[in-house]
N, C-alpha and C. Protein backbone atom coordinates (compact mmCIF):
# COMPACT_ATOMS: atom_id res chain seq x y z
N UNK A 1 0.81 -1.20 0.00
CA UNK A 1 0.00 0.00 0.00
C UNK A 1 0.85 1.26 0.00
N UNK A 2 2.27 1.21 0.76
CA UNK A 2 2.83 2.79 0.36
C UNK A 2 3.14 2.79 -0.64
N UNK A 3 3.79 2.01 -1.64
CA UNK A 3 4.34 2.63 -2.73
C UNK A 3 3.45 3.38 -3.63
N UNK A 4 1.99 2.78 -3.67
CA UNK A 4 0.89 3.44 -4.67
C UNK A 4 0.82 5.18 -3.75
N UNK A 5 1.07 5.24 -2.94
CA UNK A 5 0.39 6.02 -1.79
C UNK A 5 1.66 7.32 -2.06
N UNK A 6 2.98 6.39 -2.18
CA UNK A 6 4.23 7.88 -2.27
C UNK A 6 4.21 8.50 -4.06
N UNK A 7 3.90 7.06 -4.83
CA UNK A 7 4.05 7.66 -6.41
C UNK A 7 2.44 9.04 -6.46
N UNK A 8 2.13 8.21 -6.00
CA UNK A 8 0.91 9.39 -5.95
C UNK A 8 1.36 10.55 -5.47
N UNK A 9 1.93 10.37 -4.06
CA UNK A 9 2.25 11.95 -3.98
C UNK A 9 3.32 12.69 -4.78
N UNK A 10 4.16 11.96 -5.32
CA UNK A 10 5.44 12.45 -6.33
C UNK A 10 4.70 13.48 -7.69
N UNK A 11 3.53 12.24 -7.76
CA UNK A 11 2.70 12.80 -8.95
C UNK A 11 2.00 13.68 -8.98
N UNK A 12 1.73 13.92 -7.36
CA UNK A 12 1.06 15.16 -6.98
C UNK A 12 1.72 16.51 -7.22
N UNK A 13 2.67 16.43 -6.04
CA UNK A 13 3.69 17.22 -6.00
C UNK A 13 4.33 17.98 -7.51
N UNK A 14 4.21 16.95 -8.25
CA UNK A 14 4.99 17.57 -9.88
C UNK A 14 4.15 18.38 -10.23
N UNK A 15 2.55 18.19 -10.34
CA UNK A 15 1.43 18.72 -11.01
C UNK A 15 1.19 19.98 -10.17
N UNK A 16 1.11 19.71 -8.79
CA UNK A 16 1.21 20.78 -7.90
C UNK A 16 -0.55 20.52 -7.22
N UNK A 17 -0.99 21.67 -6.52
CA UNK A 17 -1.80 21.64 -5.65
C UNK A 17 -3.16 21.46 -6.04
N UNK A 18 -3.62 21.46 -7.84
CA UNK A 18 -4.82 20.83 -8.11
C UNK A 18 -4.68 19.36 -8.55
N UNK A 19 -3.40 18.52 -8.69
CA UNK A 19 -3.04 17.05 -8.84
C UNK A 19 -3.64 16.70 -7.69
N UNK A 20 -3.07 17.40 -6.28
CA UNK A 20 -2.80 16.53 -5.25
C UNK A 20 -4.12 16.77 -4.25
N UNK A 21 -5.18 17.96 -5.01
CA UNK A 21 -6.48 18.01 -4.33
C UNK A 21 -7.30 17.04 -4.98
N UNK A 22 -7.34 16.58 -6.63
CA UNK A 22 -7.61 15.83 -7.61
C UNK A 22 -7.87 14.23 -6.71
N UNK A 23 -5.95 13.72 -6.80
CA UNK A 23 -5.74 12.49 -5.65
C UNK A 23 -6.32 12.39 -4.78
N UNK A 24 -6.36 13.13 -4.01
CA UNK A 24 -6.67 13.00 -2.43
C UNK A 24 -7.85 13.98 -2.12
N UNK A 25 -8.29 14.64 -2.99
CA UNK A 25 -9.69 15.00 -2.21
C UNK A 25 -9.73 15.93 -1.41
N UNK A 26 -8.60 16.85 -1.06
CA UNK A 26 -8.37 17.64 -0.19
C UNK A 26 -7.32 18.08 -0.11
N UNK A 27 -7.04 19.14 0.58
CA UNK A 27 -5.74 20.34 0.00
C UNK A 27 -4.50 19.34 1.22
N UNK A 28 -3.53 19.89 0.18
CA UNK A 28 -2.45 19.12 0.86
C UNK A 28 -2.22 19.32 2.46
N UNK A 29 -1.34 19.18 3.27
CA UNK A 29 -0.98 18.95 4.82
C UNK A 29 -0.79 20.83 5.04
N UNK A 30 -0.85 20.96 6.08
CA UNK A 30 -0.19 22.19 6.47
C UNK A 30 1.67 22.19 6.08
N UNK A 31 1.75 23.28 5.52
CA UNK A 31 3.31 23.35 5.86
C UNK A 31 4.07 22.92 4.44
N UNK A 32 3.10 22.14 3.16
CA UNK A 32 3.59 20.82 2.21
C UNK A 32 3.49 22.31 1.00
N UNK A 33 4.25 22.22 0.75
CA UNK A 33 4.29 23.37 -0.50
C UNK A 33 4.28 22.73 -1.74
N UNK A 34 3.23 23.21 -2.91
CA UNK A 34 3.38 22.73 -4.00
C UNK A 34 3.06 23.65 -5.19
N UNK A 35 3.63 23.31 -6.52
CA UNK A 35 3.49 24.51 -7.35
C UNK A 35 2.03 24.61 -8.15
N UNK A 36 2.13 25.34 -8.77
CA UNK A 36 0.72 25.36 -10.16
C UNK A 36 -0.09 26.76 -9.38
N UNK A 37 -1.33 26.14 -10.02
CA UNK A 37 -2.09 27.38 -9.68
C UNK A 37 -4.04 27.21 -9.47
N UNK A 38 -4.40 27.40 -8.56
CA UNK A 38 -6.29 26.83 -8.75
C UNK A 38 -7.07 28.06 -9.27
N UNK A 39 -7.85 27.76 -9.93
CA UNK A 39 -8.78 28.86 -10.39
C UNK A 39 -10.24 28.64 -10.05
N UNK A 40 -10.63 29.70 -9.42
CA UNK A 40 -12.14 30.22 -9.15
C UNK A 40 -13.20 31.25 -9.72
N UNK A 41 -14.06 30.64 -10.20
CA UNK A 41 -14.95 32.27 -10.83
C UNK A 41 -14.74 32.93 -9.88
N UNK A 42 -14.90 33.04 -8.53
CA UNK A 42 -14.83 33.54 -7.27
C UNK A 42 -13.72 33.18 -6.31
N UNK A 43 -13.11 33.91 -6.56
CA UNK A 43 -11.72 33.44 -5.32
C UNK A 43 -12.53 33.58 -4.02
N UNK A 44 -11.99 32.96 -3.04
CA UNK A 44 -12.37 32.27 -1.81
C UNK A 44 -11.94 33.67 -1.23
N UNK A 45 -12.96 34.00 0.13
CA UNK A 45 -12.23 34.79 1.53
C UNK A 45 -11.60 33.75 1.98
N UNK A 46 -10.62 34.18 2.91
CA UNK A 46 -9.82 33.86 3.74
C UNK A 46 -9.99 33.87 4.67
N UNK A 47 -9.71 33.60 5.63
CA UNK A 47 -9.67 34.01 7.28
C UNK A 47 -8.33 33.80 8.15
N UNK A 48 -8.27 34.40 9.39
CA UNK A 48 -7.11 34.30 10.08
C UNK A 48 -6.78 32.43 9.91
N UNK A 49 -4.95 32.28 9.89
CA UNK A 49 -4.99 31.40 10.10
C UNK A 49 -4.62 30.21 8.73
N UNK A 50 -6.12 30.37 7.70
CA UNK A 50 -6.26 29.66 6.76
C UNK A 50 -4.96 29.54 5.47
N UNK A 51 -4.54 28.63 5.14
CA UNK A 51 -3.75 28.59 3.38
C UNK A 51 -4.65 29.15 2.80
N UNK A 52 -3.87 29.66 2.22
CA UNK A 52 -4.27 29.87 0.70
C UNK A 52 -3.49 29.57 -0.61
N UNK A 53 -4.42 29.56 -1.81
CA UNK A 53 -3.22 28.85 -3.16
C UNK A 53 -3.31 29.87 -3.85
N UNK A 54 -2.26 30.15 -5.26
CA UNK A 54 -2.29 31.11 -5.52
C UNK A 54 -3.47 31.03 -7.15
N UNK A 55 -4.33 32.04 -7.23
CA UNK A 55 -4.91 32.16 -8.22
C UNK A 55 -4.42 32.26 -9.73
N UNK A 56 -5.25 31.37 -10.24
CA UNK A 56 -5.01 31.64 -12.21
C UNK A 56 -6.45 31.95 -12.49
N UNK A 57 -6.41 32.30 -14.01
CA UNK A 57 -7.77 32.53 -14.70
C UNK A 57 -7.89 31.48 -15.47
N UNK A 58 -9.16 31.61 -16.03
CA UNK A 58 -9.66 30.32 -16.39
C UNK A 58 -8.54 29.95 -18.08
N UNK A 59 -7.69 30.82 -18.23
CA UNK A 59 -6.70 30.01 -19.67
C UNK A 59 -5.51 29.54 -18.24
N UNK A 60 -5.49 29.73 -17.26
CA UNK A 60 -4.50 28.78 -16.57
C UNK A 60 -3.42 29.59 -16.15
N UNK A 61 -3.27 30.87 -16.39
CA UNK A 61 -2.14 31.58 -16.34
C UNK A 61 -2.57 32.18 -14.99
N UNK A 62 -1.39 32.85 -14.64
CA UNK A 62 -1.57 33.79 -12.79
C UNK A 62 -2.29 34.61 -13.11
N UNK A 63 -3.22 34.88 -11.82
CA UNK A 63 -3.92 36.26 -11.93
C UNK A 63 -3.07 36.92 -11.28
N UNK A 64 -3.42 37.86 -11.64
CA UNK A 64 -2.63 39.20 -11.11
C UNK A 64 -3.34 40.28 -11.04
N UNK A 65 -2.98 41.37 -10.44
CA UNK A 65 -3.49 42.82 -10.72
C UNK A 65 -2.26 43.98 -10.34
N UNK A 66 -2.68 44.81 -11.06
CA UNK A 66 -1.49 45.94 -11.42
C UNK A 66 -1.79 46.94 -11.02
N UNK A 67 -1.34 47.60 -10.03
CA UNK A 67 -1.72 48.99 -9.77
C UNK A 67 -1.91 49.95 -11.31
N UNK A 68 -2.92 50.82 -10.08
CA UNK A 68 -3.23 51.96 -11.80
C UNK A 68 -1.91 53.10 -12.17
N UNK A 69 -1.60 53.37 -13.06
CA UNK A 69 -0.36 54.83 -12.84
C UNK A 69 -1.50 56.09 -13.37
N UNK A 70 -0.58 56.70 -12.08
CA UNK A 70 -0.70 58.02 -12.21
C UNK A 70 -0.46 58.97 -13.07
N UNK A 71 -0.64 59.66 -13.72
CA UNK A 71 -0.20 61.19 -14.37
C UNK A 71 0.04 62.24 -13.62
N UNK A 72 1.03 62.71 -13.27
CA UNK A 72 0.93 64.06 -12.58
C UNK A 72 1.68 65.18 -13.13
N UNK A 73 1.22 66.19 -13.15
CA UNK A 73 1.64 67.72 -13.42
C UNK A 73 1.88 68.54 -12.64
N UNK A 74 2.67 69.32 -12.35
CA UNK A 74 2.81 69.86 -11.53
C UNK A 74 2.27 71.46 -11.22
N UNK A 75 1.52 72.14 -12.68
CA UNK A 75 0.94 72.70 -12.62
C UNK A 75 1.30 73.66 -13.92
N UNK A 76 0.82 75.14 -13.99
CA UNK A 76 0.91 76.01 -15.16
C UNK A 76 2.23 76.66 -14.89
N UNK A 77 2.76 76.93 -13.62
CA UNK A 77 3.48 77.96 -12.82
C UNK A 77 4.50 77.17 -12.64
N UNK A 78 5.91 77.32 -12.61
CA UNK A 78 6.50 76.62 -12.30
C UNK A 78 7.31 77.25 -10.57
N UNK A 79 7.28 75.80 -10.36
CA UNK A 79 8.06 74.97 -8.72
C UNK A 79 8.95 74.73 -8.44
N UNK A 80 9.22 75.10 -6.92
CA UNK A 80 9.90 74.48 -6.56
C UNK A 80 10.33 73.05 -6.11
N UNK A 81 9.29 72.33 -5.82
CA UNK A 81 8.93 70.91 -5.46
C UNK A 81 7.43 71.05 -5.70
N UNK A 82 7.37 69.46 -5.58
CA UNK A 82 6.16 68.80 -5.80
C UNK A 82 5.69 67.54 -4.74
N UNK A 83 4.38 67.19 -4.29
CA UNK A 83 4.23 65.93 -4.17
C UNK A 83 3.81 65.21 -5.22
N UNK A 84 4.44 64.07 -5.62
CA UNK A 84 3.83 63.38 -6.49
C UNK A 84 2.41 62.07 -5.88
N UNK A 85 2.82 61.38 -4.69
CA UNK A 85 1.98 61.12 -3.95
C UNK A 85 2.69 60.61 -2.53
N UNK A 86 1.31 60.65 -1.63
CA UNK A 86 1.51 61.21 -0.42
C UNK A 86 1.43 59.76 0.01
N UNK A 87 1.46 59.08 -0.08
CA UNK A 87 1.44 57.48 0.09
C UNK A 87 2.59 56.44 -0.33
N UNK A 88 2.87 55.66 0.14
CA UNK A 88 4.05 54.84 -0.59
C UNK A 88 3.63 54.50 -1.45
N UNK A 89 4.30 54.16 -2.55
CA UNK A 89 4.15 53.67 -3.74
C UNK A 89 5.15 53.61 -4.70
N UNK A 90 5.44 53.45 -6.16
CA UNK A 90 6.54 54.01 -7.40
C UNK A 90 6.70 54.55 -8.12
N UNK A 91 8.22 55.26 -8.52
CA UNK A 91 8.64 56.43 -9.79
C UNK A 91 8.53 55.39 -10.61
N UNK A 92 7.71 55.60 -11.95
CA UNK A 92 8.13 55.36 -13.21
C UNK A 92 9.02 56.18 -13.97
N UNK A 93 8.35 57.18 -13.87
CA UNK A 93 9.34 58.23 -14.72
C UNK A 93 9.12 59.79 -14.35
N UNK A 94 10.10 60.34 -14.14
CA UNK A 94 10.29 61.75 -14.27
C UNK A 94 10.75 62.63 -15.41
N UNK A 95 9.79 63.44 -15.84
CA UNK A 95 9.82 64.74 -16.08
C UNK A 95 10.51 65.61 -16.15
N UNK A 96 11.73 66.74 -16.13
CA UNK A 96 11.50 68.44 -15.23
C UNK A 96 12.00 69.03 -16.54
N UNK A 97 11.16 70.13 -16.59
CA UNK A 97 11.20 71.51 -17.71
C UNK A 97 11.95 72.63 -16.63
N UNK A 98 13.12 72.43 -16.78
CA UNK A 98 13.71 73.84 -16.02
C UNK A 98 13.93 75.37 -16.58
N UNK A 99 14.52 76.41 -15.60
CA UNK A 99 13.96 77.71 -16.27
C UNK A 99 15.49 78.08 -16.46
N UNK A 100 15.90 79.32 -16.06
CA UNK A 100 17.25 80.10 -15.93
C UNK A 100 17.98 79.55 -15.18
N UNK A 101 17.51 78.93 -14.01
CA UNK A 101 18.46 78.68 -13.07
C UNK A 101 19.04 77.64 -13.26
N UNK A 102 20.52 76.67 -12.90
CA UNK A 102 21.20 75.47 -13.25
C UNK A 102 20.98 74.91 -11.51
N UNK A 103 20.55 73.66 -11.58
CA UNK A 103 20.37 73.20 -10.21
C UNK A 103 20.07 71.38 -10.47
N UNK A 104 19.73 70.82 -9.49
CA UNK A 104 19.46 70.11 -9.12
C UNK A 104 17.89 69.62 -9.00
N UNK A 105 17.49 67.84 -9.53
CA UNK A 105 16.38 67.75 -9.69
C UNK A 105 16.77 66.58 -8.26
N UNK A 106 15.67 66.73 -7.07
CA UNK A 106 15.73 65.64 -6.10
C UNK A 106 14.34 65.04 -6.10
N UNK A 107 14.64 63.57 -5.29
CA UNK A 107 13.06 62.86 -5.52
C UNK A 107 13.85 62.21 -3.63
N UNK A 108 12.55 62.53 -2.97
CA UNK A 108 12.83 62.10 -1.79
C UNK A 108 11.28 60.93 -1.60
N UNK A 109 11.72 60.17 -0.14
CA UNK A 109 11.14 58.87 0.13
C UNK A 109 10.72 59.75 0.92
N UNK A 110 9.34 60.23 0.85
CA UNK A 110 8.54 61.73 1.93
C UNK A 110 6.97 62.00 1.50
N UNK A 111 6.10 61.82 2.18
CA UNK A 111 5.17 62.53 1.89
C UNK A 111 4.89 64.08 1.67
N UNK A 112 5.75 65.06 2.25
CA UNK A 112 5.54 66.24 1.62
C UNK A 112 6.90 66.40 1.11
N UNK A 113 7.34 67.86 0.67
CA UNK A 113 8.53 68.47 0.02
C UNK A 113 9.12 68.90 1.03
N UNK A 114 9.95 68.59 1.65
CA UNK A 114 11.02 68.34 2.52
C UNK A 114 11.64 69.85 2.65
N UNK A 115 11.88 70.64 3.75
CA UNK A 115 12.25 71.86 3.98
C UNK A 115 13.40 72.17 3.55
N UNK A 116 14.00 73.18 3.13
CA UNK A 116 15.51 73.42 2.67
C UNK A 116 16.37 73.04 4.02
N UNK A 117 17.65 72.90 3.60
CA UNK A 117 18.77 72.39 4.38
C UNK A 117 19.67 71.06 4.22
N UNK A 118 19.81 70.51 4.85
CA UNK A 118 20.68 68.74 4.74
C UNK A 118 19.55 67.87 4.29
N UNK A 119 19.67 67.13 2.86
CA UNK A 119 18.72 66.57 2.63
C UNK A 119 18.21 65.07 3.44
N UNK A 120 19.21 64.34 3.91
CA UNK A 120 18.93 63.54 4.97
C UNK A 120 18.98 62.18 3.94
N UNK A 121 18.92 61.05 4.66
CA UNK A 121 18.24 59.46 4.20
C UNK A 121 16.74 59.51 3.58
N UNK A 122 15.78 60.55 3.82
CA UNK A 122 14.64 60.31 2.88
C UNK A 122 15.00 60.58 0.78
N UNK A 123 16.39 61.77 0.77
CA UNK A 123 16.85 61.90 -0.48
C UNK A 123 17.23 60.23 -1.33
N UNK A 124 16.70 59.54 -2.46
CA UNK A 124 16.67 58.64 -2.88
C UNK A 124 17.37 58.87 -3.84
N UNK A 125 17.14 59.79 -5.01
CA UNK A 125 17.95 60.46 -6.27
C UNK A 125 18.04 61.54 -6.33
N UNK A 126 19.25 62.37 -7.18
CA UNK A 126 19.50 63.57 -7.11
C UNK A 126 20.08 63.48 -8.68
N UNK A 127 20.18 64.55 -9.47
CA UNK A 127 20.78 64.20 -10.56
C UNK A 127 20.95 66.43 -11.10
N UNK A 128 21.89 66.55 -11.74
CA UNK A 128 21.68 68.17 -11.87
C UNK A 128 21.02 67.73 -13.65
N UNK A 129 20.83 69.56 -14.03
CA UNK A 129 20.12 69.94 -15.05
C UNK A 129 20.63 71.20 -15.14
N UNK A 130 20.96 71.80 -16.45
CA UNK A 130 21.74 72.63 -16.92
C UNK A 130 20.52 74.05 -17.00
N UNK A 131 20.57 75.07 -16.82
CA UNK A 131 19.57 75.96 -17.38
C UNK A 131 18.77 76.16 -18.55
N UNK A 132 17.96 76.59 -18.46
CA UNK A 132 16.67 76.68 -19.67
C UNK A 132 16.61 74.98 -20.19
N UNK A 133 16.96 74.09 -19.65
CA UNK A 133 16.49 72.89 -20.25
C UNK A 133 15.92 71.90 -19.71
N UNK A 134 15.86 70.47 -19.93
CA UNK A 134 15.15 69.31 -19.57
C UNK A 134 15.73 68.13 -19.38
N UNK A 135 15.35 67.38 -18.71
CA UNK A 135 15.77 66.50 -18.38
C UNK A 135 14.77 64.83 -18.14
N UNK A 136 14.67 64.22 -18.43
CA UNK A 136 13.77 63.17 -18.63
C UNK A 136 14.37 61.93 -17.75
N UNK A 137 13.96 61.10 -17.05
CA UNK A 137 14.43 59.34 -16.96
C UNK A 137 13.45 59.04 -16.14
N UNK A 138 13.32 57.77 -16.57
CA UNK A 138 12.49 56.33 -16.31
C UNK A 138 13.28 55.10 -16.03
N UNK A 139 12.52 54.47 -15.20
CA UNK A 139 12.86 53.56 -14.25
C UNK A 139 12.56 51.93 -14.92
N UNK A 140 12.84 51.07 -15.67
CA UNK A 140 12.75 49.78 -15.80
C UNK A 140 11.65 49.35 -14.33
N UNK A 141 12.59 48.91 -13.19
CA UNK A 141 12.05 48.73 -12.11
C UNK A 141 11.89 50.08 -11.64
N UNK A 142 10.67 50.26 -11.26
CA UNK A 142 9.92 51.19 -10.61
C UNK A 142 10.96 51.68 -9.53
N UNK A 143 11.32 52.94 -8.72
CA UNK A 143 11.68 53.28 -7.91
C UNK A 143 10.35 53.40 -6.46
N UNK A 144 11.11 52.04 -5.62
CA UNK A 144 9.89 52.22 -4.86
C UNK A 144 9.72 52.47 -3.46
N UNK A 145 8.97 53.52 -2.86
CA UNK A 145 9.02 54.58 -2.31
C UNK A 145 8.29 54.06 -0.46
N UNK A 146 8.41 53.71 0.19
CA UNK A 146 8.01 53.41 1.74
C UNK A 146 7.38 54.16 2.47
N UNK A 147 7.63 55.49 1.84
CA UNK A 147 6.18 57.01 3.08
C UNK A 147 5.71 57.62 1.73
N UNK A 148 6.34 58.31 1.14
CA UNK A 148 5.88 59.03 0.06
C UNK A 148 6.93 59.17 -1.22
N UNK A 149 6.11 59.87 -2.12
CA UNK A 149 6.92 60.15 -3.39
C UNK A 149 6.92 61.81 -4.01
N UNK A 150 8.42 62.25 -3.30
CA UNK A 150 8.01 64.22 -3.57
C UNK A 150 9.60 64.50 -4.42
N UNK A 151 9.24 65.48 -5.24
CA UNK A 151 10.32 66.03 -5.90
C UNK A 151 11.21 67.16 -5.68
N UNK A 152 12.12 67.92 -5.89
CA UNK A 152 12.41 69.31 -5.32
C UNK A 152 13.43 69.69 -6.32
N UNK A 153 13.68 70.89 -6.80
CA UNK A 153 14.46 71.50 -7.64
C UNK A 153 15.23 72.64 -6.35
N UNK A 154 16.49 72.10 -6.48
CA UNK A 154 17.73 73.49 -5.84
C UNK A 154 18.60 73.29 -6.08
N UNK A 155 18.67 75.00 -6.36
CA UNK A 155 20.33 75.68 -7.05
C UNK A 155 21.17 74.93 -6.15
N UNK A 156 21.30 73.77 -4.94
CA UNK A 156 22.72 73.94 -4.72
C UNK A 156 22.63 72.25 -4.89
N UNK A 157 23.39 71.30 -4.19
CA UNK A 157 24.29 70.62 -4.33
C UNK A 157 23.00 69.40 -3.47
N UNK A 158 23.19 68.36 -4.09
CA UNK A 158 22.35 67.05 -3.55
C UNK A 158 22.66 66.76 -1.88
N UNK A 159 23.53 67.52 -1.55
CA UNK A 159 23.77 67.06 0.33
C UNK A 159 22.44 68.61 1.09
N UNK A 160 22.42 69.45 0.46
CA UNK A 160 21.58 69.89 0.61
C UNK A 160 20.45 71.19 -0.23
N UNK A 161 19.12 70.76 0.49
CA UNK A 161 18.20 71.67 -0.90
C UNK A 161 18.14 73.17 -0.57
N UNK A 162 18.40 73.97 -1.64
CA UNK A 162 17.78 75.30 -1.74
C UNK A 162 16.55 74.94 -2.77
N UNK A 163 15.43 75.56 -2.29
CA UNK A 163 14.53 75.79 -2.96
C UNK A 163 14.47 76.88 -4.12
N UNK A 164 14.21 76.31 -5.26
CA UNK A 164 14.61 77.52 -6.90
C UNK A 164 13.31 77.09 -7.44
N UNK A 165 12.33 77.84 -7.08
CA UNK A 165 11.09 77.81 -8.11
C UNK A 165 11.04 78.25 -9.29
N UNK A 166 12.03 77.63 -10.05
CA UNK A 166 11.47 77.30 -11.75
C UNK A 166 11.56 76.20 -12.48
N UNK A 167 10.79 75.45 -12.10
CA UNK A 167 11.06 73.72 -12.88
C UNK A 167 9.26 73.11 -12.60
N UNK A 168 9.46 72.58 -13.77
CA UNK A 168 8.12 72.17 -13.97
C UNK A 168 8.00 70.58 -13.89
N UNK A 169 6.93 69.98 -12.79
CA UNK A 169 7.53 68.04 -12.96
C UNK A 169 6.36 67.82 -13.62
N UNK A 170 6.38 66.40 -14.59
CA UNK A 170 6.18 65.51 -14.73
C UNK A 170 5.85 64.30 -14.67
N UNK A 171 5.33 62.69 -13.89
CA UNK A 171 5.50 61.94 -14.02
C UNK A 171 4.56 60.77 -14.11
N UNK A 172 4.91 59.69 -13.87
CA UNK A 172 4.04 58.53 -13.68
C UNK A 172 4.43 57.70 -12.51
N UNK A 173 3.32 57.62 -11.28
CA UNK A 173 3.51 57.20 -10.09
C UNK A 173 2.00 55.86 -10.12
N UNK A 174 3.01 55.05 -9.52
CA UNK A 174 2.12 53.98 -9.20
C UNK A 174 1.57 53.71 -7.63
């Protein structure tokens, strides 16, 4: 009786967690990890406590869902900083239309625009920009952000911000 009993589970195990509910009638042991994927018109609640498996759609592939992106502008007038959003989340891409002044474009890990002075551990990127021009980049992997996502343009140096209101942002935040 074990050998039918272990090929079965081998066979389970390969197919993953709808083989081995198939076999046996019931979701594998606590703790028994197996691959694939179950699909529900209705995915199941959960509750404290309970497994769960991971969802496909009915062609078999993972479900998933994707956060929405954002558009943001920073307005008609140009800024000194921006929030892009006030929540954690990710840079796709930045923007900045700068004016006369030559400075610095910063993106800090912050829900608001961070006061002039020492920019601190919330500063994530810093990059300069030459006067009257632009500057563009995007992120492959998202730059992703733990309190917030805010921008800041200053004339001086990435260790710390002066605020120079003439730069206009751009971007796409997830």
């Amino acid at each position: 009786m074990r050998k039918p009993i272990l090929l079965a589970l081998g066979f389970s195990v390969a197919l993953g967690a709808v083989a081995w509910a198939q076999s046996f009638s019931m979701p594998p042991p606590a703790g028994v990890s197996v691959g694939g994927c179950i699909y529900n018109a209705t995915p199941p609640t959960l509750t404290t406590g309970q497994t769960g498996f991971v969802q496909c759609g009915p062609n078999g592939t993972t479900a998933t869902s994707t956060p929405a992106v954002a558009a943001i502008n920073s307005g008609a007038s140009a800024v000194s900083g921006t929030v892009l959003k006030a929540t954690p989340g990710s840079l796709l891409s930045l923007t900045v239309d700068n004016g006369a002044t030559a400075g610095w474009v910063m993106i800090f890990d912050f829900a608001t625009v961070p006061a002039d002075g020492a920019t601190g551990a919330s500063l994530k990127w810093c990059f300069p920009v030459q006067a009257s021009s632009g500057v563009a980049s995007s992120w492959p992997v998202p730059l992703s952000m733990a309190v917030g996502i805010s921008v800041a343009f200053s004339s001086t140096t990435c260790s710390s911000k002066t605020a120079s209101a003439t730069a206009f942002f751009y971007a796409q935040v997830q």
